[in-house]
C-alpha atoms as a PDB file:
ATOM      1  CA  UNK A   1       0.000   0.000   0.000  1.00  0.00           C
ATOM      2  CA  UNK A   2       1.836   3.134  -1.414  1.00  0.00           C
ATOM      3  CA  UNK A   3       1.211   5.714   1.676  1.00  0.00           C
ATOM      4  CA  UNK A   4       2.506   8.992   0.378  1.00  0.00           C
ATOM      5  CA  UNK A   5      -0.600  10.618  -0.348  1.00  0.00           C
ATOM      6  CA  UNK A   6      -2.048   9.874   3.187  1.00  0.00           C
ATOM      7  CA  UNK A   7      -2.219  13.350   4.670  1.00  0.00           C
ATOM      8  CA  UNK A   8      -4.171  13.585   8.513  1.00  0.00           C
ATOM      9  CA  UNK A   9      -6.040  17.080   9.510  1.00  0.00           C
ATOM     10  CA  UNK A  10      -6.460  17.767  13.171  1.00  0.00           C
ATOM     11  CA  UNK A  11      -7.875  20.880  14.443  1.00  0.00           C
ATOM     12  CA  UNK A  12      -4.946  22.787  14.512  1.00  0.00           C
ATOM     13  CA  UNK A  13      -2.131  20.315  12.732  1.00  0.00           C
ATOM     14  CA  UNK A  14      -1.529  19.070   9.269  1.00  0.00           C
ATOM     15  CA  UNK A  15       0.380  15.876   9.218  1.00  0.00           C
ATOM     16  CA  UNK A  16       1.585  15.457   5.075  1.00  0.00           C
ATOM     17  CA  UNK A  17       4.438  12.910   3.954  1.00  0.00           C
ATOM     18  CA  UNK A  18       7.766  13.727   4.623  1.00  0.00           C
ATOM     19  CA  UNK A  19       9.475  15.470   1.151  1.00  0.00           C
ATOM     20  CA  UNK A  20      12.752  16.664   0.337  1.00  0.00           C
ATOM     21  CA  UNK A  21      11.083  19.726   1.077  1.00  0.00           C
ATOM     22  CA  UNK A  22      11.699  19.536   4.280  1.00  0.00           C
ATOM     23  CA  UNK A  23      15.306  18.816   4.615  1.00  0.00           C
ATOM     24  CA  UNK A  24      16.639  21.758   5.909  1.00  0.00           C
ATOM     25  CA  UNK A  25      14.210  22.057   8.805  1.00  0.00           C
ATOM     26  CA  UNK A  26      14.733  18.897   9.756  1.00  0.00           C
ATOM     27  CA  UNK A  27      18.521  19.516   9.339  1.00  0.00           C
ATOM     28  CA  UNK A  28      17.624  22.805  11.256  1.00  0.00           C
ATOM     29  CA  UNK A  29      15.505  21.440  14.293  1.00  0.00           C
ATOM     30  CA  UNK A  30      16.915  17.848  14.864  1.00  0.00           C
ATOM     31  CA  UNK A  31      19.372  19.099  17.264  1.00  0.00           C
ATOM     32  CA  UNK A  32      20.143  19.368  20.815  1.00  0.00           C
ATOM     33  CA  UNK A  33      17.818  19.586  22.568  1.00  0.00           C
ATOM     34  CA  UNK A  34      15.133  18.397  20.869  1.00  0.00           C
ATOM     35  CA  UNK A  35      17.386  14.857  20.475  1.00  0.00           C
ATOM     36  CA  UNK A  36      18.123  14.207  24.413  1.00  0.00           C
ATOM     37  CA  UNK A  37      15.596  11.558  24.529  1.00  0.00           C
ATOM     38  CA  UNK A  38      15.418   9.917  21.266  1.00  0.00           C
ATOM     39  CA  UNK A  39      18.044   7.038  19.738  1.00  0.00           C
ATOM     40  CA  UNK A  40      19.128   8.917  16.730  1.00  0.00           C
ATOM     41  CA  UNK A  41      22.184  11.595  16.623  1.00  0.00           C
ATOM     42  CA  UNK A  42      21.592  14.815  15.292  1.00  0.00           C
ATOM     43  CA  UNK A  43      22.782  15.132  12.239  1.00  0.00           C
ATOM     44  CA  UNK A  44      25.808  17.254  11.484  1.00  0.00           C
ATOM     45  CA  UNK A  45      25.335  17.576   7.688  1.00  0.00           C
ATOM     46  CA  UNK A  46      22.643  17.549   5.055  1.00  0.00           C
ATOM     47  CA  UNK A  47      23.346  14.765   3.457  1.00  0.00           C
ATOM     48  CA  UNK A  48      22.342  12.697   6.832  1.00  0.00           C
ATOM     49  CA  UNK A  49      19.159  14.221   6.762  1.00  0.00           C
ATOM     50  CA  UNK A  50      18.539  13.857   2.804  1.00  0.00           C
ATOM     51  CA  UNK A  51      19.728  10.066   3.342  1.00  0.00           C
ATOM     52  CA  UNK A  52      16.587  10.035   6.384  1.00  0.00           C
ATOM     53  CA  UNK A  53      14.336  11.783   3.906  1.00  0.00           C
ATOM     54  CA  UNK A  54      15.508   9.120   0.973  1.00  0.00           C
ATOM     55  CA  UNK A  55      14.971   5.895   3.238  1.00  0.00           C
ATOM     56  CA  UNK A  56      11.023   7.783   4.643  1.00  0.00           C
ATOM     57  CA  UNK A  57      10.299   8.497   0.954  1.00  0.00           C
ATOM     58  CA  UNK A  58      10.960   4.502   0.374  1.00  0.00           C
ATOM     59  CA  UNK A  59       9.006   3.468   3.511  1.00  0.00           C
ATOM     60  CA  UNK A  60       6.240   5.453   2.598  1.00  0.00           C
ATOM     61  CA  UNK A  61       5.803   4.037  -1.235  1.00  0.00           C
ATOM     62  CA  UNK A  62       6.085   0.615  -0.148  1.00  0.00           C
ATOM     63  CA  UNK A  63       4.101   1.208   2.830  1.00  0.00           C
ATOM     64  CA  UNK A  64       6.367   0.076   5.862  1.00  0.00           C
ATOM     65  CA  UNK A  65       6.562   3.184   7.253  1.00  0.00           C
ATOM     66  CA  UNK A  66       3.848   6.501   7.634  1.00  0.00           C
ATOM     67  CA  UNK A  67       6.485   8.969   8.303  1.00  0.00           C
ATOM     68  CA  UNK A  68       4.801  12.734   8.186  1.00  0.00           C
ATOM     69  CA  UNK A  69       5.643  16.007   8.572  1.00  0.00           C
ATOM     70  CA  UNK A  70       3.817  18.033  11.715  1.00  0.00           C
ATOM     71  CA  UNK A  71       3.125  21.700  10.219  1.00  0.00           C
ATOM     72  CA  UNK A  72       0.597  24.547  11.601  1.00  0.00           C
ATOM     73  CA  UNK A  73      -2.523  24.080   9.620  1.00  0.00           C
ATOM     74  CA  UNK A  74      -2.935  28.115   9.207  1.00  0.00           C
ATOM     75  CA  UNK A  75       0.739  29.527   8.756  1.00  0.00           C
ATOM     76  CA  UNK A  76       2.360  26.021   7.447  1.00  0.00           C
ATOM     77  CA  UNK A  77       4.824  26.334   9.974  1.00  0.00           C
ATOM     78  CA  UNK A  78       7.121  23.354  10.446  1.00  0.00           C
ATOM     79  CA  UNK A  79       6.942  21.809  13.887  1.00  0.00           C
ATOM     80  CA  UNK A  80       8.331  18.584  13.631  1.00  0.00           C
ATOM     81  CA  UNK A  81       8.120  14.906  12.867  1.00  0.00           C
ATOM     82  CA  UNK A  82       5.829  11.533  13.600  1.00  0.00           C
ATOM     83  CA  UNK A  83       5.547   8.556  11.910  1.00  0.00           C
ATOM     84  CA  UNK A  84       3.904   4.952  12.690  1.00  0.00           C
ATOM     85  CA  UNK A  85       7.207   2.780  11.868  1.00  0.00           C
ATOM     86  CA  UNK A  86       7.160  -1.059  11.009  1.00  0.00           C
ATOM     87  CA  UNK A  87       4.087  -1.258   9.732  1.00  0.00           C
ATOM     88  CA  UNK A  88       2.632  -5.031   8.308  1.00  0.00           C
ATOM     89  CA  UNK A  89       4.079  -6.305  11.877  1.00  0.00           C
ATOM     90  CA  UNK A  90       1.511  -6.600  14.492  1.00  0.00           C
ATOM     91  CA  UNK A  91       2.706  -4.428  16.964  1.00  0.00           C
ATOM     92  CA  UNK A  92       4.282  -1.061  14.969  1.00  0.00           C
ATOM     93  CA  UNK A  93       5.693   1.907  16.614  1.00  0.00           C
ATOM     94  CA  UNK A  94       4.610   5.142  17.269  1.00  0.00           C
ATOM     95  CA  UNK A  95       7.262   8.134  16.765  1.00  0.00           C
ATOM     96  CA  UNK A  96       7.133  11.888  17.456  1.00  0.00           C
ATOM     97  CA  UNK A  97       9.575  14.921  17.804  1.00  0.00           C
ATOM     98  CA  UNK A  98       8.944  18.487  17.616  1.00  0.00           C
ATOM     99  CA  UNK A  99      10.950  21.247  17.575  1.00  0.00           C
ATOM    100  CA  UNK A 100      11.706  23.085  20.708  1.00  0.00           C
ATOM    101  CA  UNK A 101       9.183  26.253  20.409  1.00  0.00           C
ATOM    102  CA  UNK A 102       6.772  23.646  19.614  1.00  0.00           C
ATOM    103  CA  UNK A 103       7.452  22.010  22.665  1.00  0.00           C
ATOM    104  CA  UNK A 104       4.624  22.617  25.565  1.00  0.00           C
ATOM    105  CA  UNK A 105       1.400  23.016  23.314  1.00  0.00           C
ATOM    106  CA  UNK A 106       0.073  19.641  23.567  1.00  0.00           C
ATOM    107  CA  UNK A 107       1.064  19.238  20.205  1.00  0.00           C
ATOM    108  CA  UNK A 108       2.356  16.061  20.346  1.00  0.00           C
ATOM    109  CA  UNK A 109      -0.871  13.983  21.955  1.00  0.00           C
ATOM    110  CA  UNK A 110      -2.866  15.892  19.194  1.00  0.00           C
ATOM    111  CA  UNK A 111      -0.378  14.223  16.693  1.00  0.00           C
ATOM    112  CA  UNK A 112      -0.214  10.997  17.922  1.00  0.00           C
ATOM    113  CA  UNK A 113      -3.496  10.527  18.565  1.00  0.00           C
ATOM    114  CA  UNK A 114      -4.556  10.978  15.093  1.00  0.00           C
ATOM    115  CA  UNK A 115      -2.194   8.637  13.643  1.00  0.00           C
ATOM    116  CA  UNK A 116      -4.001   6.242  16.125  1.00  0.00           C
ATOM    117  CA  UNK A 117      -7.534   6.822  14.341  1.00  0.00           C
ATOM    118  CA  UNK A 118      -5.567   6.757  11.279  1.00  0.00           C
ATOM    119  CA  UNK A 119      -4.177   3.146  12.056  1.00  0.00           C
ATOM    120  CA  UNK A 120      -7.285   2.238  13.533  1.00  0.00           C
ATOM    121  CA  UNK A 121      -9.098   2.628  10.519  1.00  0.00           C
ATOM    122  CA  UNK A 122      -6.544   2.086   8.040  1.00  0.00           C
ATOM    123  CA  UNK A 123      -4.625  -0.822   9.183  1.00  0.00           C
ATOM    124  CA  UNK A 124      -4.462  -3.852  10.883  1.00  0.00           C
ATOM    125  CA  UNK A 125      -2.685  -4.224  14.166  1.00  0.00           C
ATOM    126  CA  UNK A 126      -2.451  -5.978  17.970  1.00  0.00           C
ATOM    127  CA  UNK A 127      -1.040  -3.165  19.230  1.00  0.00           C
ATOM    128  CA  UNK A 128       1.017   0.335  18.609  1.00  0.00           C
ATOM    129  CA  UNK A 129       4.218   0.527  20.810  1.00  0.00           C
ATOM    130  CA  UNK A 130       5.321   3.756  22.044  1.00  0.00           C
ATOM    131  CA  UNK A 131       8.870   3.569  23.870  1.00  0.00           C
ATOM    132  CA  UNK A 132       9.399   7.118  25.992  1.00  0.00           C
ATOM    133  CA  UNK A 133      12.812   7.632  28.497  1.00  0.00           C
ATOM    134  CA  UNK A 134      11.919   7.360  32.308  1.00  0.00           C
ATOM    135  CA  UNK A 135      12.656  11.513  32.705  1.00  0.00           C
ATOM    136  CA  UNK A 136      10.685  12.148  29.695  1.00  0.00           C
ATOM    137  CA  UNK A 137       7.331  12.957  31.860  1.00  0.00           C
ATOM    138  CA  UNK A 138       5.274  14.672  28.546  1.00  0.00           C
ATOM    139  CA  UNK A 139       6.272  11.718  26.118  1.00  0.00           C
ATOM    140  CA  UNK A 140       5.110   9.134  29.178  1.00  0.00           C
ATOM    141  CA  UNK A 141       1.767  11.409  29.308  1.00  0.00           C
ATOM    142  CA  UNK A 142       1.181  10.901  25.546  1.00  0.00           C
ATOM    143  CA  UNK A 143       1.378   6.964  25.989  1.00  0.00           C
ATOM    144  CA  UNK A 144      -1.082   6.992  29.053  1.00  0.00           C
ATOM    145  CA  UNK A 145      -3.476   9.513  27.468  1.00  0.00           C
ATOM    146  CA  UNK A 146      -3.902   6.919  24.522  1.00  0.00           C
ATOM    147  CA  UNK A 147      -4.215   3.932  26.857  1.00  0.00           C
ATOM    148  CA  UNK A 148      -0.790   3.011  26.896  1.00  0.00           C
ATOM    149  CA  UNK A 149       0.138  -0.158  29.442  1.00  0.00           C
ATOM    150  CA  UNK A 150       4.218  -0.166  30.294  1.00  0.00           C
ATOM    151  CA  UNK A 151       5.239  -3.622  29.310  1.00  0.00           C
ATOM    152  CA  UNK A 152       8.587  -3.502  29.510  1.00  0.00           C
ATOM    153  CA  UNK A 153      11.436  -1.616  30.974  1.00  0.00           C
ATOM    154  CA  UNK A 154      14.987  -1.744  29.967  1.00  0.00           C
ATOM    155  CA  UNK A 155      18.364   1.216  29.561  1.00  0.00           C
ATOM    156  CA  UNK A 156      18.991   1.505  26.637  1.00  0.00           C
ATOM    157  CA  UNK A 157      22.717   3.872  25.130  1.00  0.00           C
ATOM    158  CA  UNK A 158      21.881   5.571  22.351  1.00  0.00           C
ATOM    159  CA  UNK A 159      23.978   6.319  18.971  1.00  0.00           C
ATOM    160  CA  UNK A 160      25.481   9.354  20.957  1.00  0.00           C
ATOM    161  CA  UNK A 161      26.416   6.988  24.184  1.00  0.00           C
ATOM    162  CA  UNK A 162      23.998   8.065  26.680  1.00  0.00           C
ATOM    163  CA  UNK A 163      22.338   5.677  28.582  1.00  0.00           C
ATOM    164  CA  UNK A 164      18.565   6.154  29.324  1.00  0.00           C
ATOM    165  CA  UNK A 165      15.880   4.377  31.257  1.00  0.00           C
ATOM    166  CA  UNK A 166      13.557   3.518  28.539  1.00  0.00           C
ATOM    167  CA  UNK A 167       9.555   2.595  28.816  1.00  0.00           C
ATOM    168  CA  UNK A 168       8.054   0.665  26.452  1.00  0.00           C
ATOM    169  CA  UNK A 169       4.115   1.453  26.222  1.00  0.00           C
ATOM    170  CA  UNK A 170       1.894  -0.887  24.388  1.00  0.00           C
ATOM    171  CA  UNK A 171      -1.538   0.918  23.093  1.00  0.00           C
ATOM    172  CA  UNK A 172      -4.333  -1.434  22.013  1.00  0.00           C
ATOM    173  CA  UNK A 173      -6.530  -0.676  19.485  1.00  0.00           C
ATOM    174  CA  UNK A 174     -10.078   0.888  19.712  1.00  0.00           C
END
């Protein structure tokens, strides 16, 4: 299923597939300290980020991976990234990050709960998992508005060597 014309409206979001249009806000935002709690590194050139575009771009024409853009439905503002990950296994991942002034608006529950209705109605699924770090109280809050049971527990380092305590949330379906 070829997902790069799914686009998701919320009342004050648009959620569109990722594009090389992007790049250089992602290049831009994707940067400490936005990154503390996620895997990834920041990336320190454009090329990382145009290879991250590339490999979305893929995953959303073959349909393993809804990765979208997170922009301001009036001024088009960009405010970050989410993306439903794995898809076609029974138990794919929930993603988010937005930029720091975006940080604090309850942004990121708006987002995530419409990919939710979006998988709900557009896929099939046991669960979503939604991993948040220990310290990472809004990111937890996300995962236990939309349900989310912590199933697991583990540190994890991530690819710039620090270690965090990392929660693994599973969210059922509706």
């Amino acid at each position: 299923m070829d997902l790069s014309g799914v686009q998701i409206q919320t009342e004050r979001l648009s959620l569109v597939p990722i594009t090389m249009e992007y790049k250089v806000d992602v290049f831009r935002e994707f940067q400490e300290p936005v990154t503390e709690f996620v895997y990834s590194k920041p990336p320190t050139e454009i090329g990382e980020t145009e290879a991250f575009i590339q490999t979305a771009i893929d995953g959303l024409k073959n349909g393993s991976n809804l990765q979208l853009v997170i922009l301001d439905k009036q001024t088009k503002e960009f405010l970050g990234c989410a993306g439903l990950h794995e898809l076609g296994k029974p138990d794919p991942e929930l993603g988010i990050w937005l930029k720091q002034s975006a940080q604090g608006h309850k942004y990121g529950l708006e987002v995530m709960k419409a990919i939710k209705d979006w998988a709900d109605k557009n896929i099939e699924y046991e669960y979503l998992r939604y991993a948040a770090v220990e310290q990472n109280i809004p990111s937890r809050k996300i995962a236990e508005s939309l349900g989310g049971k912590i199933v697991k527990e583990c540190d994890l380092k991530n690819l710039v060597g620090r270690t965090h305590h990392l929660m693994e949330y599973w969210i059922e379906r509706n």
